[in-house]
Protein backbone atom coordinates (compact mmCIF):
# COMPACT_ATOMS: atom_id res chain seq x y z
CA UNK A 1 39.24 -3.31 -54.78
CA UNK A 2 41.28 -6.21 -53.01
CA UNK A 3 39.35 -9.03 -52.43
CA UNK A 4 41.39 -11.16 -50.40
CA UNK A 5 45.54 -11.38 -49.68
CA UNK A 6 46.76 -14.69 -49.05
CA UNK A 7 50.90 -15.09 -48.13
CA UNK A 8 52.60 -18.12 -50.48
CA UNK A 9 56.52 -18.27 -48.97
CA UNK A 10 57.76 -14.17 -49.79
CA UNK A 11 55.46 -13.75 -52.62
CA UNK A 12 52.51 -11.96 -52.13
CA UNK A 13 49.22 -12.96 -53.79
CA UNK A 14 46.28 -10.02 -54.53
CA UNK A 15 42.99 -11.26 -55.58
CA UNK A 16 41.24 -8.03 -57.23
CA UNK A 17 38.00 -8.15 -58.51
CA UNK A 18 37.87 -9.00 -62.04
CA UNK A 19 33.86 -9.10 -62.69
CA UNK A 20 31.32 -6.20 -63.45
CA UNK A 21 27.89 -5.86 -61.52
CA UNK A 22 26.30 -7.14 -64.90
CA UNK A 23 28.86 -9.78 -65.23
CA UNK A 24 28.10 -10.90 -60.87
CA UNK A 25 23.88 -10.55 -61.38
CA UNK A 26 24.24 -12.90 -64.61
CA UNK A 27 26.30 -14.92 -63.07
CA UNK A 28 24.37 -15.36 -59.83
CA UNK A 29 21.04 -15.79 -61.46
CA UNK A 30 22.60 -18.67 -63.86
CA UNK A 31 24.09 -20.50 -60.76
CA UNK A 32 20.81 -20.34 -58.54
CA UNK A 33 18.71 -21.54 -62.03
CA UNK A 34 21.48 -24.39 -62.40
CA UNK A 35 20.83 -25.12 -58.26
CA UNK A 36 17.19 -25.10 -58.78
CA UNK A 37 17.03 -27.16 -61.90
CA UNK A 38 19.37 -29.96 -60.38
CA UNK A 39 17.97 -29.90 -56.69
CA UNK A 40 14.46 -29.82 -57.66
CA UNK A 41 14.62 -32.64 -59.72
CA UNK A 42 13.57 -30.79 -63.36
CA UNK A 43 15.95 -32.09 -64.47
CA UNK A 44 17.08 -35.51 -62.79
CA UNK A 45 19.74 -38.50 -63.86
CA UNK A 46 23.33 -37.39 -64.98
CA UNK A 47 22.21 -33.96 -65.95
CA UNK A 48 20.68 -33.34 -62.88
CA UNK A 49 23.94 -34.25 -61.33
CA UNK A 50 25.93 -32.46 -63.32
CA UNK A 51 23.54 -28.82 -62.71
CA UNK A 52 23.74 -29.42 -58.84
CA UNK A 53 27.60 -29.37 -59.13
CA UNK A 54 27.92 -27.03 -61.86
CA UNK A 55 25.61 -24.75 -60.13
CA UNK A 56 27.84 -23.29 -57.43
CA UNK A 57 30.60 -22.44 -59.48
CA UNK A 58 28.84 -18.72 -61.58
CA UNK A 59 27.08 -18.57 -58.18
CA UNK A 60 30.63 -18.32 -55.74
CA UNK A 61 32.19 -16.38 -58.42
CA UNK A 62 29.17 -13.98 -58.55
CA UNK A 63 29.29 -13.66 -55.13
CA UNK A 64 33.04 -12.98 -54.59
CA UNK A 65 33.31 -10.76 -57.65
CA UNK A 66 36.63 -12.55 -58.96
CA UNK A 67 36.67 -15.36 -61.50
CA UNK A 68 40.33 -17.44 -61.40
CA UNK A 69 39.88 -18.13 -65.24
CA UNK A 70 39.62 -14.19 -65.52
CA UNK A 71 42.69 -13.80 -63.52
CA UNK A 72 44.75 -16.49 -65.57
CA UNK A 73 43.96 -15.39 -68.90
CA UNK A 74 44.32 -11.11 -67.44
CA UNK A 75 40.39 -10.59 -68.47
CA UNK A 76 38.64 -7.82 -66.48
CA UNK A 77 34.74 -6.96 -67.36
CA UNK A 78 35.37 -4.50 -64.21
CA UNK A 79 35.12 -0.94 -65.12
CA UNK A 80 38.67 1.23 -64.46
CA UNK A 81 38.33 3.38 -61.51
CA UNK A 82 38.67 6.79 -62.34
């Protein structure tokens, strides 16, 4: 499945997705505990900091299905479509 086409000059740019359901669940439910531990204040000072950043990125990537560091180093947990 495409996820998104984006033009760069004559070279076209597909991103597929790259992630399995299992791998998109884990990763959502890691980024919304990372969210909740920074932004309630579990876990406060640098770390706390660092969790509320941190956070979004297995959350967006859950969400979108397609992981750049997949892409660069050609890693699919997606199943082949038959």
């Amino acid at each position: 499945m495409k996820m998104a086409i984006m033009y760069s000059g004559e070279k076209e740019i597909v991103m597929k997705a790259n992630e399995s359901l299992a791998d998109r669940v884990i990763r959502i439910i890691v980024g919304l505990v990372l969210l909740y531990l920074g932004w309630a204040g579990v876990v406060t000072g640098g770390w706390g900091v660092f969790f509320k950043i941190i956070g979004f990125l297995p959350l967006l990537t859950g969400i979108v299905g397609w992981c750049p560091l997949y892409a660069l180093l050609h890693v699919s947990t997606k199943p082949k479509s038959a």
